[in-house]
N, C-alpha and C. Protein backbone atom coordinates (compact mmCIF):
# COMPACT_ATOMS: atom_id res chain seq x y z
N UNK A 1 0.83 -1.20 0.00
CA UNK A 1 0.00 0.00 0.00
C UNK A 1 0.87 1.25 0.00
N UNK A 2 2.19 1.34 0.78
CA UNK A 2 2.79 2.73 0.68
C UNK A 2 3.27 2.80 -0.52
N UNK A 3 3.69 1.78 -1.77
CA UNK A 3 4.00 1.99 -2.46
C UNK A 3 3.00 2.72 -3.60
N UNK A 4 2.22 1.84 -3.35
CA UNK A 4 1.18 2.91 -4.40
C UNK A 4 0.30 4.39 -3.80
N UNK A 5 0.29 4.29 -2.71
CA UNK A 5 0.01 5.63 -2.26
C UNK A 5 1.06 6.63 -2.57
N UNK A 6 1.82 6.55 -2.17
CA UNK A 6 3.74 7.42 -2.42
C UNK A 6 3.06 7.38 -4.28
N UNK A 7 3.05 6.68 -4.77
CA UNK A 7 3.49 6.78 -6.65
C UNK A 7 2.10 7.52 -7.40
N UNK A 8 1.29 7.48 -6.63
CA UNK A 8 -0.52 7.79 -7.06
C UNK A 8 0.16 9.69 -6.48
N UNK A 9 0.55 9.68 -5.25
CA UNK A 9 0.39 11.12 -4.87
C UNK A 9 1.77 11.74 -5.34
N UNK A 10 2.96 11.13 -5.75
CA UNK A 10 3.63 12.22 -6.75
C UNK A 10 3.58 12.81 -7.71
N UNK A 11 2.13 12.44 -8.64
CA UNK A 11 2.07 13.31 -9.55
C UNK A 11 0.96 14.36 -9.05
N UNK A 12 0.94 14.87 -8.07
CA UNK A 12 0.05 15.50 -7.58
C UNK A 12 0.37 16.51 -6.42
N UNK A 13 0.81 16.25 -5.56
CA UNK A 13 1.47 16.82 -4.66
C UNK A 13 3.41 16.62 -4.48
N UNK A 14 3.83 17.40 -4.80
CA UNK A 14 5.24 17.07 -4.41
C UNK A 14 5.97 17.20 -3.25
N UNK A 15 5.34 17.78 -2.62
CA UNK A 15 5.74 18.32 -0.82
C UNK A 15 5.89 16.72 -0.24
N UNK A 16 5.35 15.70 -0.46
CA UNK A 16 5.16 14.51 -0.29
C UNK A 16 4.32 14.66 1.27
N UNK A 17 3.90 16.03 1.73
CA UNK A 17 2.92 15.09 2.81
C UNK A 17 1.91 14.30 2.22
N UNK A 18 0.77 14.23 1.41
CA UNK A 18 -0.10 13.77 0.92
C UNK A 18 0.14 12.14 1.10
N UNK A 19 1.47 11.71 0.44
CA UNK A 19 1.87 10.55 0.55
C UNK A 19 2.25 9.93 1.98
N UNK A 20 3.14 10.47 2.44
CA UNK A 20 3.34 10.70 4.04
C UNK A 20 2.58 10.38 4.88
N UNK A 21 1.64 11.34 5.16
CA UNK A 21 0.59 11.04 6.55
C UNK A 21 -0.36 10.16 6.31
N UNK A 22 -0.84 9.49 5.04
CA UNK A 22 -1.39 8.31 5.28
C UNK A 22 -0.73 7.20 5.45
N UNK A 23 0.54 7.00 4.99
CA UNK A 23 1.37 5.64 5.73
C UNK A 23 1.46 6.14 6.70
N UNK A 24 2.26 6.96 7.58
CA UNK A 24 2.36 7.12 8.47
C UNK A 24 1.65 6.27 9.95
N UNK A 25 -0.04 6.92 9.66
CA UNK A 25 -1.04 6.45 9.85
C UNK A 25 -1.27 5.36 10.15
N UNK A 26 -0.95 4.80 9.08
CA UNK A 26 -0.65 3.00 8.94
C UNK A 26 0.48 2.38 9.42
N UNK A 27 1.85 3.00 9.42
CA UNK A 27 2.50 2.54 10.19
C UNK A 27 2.59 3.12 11.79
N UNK A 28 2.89 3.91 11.97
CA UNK A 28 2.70 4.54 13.12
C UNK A 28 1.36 4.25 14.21
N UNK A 29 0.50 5.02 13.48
CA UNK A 29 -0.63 4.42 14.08
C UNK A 29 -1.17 2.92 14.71
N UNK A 30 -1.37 2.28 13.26
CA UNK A 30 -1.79 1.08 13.27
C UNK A 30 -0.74 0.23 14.16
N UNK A 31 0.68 0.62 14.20
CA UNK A 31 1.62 -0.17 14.73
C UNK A 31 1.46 -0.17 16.64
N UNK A 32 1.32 0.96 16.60
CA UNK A 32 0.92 1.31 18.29
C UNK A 32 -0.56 0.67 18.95
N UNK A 33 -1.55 0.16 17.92
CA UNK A 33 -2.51 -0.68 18.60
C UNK A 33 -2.09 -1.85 19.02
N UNK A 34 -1.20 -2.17 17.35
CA UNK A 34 -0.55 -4.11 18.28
C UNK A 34 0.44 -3.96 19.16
N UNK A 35 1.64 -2.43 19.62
CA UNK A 35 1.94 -2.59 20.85
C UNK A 35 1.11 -2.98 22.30
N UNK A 36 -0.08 -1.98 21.99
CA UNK A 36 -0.69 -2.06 23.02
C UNK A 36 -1.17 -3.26 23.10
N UNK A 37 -1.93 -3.98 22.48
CA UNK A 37 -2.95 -4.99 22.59
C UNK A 37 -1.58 -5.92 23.01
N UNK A 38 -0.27 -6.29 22.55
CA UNK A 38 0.17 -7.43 22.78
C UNK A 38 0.60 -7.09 24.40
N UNK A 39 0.69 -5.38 24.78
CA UNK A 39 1.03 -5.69 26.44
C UNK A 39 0.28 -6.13 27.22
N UNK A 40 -1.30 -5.61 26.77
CA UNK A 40 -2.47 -6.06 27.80
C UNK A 40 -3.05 -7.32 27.67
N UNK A 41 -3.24 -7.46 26.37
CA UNK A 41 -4.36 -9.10 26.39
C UNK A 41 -2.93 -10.16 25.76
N UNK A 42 -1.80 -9.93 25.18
CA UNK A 42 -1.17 -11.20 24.39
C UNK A 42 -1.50 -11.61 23.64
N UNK A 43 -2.38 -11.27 22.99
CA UNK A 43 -3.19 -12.25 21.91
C UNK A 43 -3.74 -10.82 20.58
N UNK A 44 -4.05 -11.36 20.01
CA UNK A 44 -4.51 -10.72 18.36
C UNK A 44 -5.71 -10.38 18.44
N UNK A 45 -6.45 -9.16 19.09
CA UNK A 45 -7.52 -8.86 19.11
C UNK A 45 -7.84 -7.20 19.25
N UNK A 46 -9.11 -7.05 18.78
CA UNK A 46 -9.51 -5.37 18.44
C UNK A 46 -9.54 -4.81 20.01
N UNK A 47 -9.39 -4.06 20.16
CA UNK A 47 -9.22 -3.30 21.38
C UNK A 47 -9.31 -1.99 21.60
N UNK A 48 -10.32 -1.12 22.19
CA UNK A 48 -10.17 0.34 22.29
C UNK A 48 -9.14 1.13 23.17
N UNK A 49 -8.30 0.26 24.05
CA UNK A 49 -7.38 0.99 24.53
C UNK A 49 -6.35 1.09 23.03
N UNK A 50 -5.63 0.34 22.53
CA UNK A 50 -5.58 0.45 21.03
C UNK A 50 -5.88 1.17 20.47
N UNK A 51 -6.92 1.68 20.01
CA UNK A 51 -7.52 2.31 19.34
C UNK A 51 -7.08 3.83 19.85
N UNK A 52 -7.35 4.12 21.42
CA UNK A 52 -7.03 5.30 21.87
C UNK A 52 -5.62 5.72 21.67
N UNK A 53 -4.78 4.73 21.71
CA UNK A 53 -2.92 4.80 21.49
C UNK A 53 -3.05 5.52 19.59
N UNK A 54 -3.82 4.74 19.26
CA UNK A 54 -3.62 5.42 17.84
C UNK A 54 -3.91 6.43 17.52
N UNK A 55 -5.35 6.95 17.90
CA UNK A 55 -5.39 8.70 17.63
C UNK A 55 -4.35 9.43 18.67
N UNK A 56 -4.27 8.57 19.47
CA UNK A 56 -3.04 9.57 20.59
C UNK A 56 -1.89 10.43 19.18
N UNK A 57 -1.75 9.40 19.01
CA UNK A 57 -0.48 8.88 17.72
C UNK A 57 -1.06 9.77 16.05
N UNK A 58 -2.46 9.73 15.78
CA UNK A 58 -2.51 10.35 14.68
C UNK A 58 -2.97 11.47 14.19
N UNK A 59 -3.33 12.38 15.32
CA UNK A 59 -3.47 13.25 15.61
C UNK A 59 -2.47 14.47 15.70
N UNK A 60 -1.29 14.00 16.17
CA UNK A 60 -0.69 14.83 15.84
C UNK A 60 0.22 14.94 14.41
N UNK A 61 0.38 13.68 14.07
CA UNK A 61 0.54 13.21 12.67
C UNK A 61 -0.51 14.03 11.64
N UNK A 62 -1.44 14.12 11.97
CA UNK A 62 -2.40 14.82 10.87
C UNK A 62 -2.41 16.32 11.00
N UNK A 63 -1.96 17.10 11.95
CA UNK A 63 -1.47 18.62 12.31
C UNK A 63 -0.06 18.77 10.78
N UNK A 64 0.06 18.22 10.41
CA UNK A 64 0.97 18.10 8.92
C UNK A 64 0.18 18.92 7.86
N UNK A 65 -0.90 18.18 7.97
CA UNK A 65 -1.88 18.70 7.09
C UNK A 65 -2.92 19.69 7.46
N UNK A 66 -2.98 20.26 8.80
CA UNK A 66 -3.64 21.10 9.01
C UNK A 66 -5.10 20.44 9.58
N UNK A 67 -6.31 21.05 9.40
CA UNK A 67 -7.90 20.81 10.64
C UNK A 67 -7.70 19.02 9.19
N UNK A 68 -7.84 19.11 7.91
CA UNK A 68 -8.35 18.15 7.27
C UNK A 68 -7.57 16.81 7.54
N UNK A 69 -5.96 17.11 7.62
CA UNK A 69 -5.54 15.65 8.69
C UNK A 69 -5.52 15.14 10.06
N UNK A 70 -6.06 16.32 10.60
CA UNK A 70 -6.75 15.66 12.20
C UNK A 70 -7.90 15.28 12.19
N UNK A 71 -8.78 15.44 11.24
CA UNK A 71 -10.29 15.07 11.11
C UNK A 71 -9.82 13.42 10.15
N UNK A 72 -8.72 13.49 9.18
CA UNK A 72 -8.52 12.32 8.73
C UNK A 72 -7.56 11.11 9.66
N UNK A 73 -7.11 12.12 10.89
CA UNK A 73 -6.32 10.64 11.66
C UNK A 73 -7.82 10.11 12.52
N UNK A 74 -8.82 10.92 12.88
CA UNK A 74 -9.76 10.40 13.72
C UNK A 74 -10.55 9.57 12.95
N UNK A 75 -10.69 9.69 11.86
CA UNK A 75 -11.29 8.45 10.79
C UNK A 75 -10.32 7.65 10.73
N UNK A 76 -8.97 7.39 10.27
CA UNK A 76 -8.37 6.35 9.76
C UNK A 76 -8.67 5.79 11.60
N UNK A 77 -8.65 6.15 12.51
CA UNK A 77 -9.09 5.05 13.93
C UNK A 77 -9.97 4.53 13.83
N UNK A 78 -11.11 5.21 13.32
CA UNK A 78 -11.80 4.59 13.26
C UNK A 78 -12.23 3.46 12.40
N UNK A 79 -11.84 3.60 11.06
CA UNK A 79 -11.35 2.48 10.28
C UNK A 79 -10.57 1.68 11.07
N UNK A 80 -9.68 1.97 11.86
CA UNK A 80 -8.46 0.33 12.24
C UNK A 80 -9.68 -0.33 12.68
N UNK A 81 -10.98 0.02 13.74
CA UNK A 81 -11.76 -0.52 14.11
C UNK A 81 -12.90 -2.18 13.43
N UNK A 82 -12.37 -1.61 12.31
CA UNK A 82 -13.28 -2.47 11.60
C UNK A 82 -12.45 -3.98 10.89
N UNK A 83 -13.88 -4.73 11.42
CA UNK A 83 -12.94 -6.00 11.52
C UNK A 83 -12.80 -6.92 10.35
N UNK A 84 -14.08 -5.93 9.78
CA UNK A 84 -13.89 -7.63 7.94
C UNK A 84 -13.11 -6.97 7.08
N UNK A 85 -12.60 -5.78 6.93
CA UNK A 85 -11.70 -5.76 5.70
C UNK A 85 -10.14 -5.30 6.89
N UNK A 86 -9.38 -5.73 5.80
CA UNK A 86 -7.70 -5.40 6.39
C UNK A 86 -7.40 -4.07 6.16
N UNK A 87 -7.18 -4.02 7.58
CA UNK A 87 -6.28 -2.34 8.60
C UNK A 87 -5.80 -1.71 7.20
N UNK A 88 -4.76 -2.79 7.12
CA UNK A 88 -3.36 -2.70 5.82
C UNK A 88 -4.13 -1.78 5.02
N UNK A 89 -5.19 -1.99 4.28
CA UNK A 89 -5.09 -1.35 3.43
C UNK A 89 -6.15 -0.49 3.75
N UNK A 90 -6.97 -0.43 4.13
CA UNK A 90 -8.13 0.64 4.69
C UNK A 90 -7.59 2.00 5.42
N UNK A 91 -6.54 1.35 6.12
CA UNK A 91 -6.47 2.84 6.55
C UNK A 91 -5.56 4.14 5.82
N UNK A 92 -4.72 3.74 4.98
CA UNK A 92 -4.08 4.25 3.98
C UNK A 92 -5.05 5.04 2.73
N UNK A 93 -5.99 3.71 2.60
CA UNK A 93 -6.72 4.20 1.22
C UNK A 93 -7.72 5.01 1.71
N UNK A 94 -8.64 5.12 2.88
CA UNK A 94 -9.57 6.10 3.28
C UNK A 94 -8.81 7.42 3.64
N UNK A 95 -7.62 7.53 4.27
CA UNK A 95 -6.86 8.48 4.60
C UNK A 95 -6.41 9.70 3.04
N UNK A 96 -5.91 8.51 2.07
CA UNK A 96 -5.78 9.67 1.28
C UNK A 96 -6.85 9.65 0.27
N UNK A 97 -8.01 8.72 0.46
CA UNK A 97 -9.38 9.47 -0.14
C UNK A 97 -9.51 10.71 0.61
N UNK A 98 -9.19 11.09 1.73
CA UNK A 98 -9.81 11.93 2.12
C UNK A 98 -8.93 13.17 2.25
N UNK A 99 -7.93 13.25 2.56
CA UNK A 99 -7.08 14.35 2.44
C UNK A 99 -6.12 14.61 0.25
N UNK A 100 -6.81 13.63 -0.49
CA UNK A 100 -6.82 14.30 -1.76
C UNK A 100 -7.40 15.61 -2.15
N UNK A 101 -8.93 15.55 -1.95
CA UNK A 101 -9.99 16.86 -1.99
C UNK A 101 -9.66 17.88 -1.07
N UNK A 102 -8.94 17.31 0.26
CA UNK A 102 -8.62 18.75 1.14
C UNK A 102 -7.43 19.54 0.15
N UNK A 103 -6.53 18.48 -0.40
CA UNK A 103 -5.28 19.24 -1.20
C UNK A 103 -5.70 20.18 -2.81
N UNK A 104 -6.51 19.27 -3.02
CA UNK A 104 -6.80 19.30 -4.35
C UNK A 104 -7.85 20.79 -4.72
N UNK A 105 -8.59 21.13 -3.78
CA UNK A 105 -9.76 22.08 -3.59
C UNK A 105 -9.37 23.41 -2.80
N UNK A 106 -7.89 22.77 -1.61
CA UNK A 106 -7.53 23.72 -1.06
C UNK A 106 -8.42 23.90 -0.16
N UNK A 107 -8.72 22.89 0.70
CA UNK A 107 -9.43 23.33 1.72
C UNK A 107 -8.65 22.47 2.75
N UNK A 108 -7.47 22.82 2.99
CA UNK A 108 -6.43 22.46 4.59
C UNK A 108 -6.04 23.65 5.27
N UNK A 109 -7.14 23.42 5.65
CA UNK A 109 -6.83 24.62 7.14
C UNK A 109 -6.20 25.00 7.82
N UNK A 110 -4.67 24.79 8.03
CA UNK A 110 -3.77 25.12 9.24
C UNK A 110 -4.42 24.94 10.68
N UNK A 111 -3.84 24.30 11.20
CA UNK A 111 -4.35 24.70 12.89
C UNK A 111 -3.53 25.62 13.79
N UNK A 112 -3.59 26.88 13.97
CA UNK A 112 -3.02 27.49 14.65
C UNK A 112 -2.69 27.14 16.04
């Protein structure tokens, strides 16, 4: 998935956040639920303390992009949430569905 996210958003954005904060997301993020979950339960399962480690985590990751990637790290959590399709690629591909149109339209807000 980072590979085609990174190759889809260089002809489009060259600053490379676009590409950026949705792996990120996915790695960063997504990576800090299976820390958590493997300290508390040991085992391979959905978990909202998890879940909370990750917006901890993507939230400020999405301040990159201004109000439209903090509104997109609180969705990509909420995506990790979901259990029939794979993290892997959901949270990458909803992330830069959604911060394309913020770039593209010019509607990324800065957060002061």
């Amino acid at each position: 998935m980072f590979g085609i996210v990174i190759f889809v958003t260089w002809f489009i954005d060259k600053t490379f956040l676009l590409a950026v904060v949705p792996t990120l997301f996915m790695a960063w993020g997504d990576g800090v639920t299976g820390v958590v979950r493997n300290l508390k339960y040991k085992k391979r399962t959905k978990a909202w303390e998890g879940s909370l480690a990750m917006l901890l985590v993507c939230i400020p990751i999405g301040t990159l992009m201004g109000l439209a990637g903090v509104v997109t790290g609180v969705v990509a959590t909420l995506v990790e949430r979901v259990e029939w399709f794979d993290d892997n690629l959901s949270i990458p591909l909803v992330s830069l569905g959604m911060l394309l149109p913020a770039v593209i339209f010019k509607i990324n807000v800065p957060i002061p």
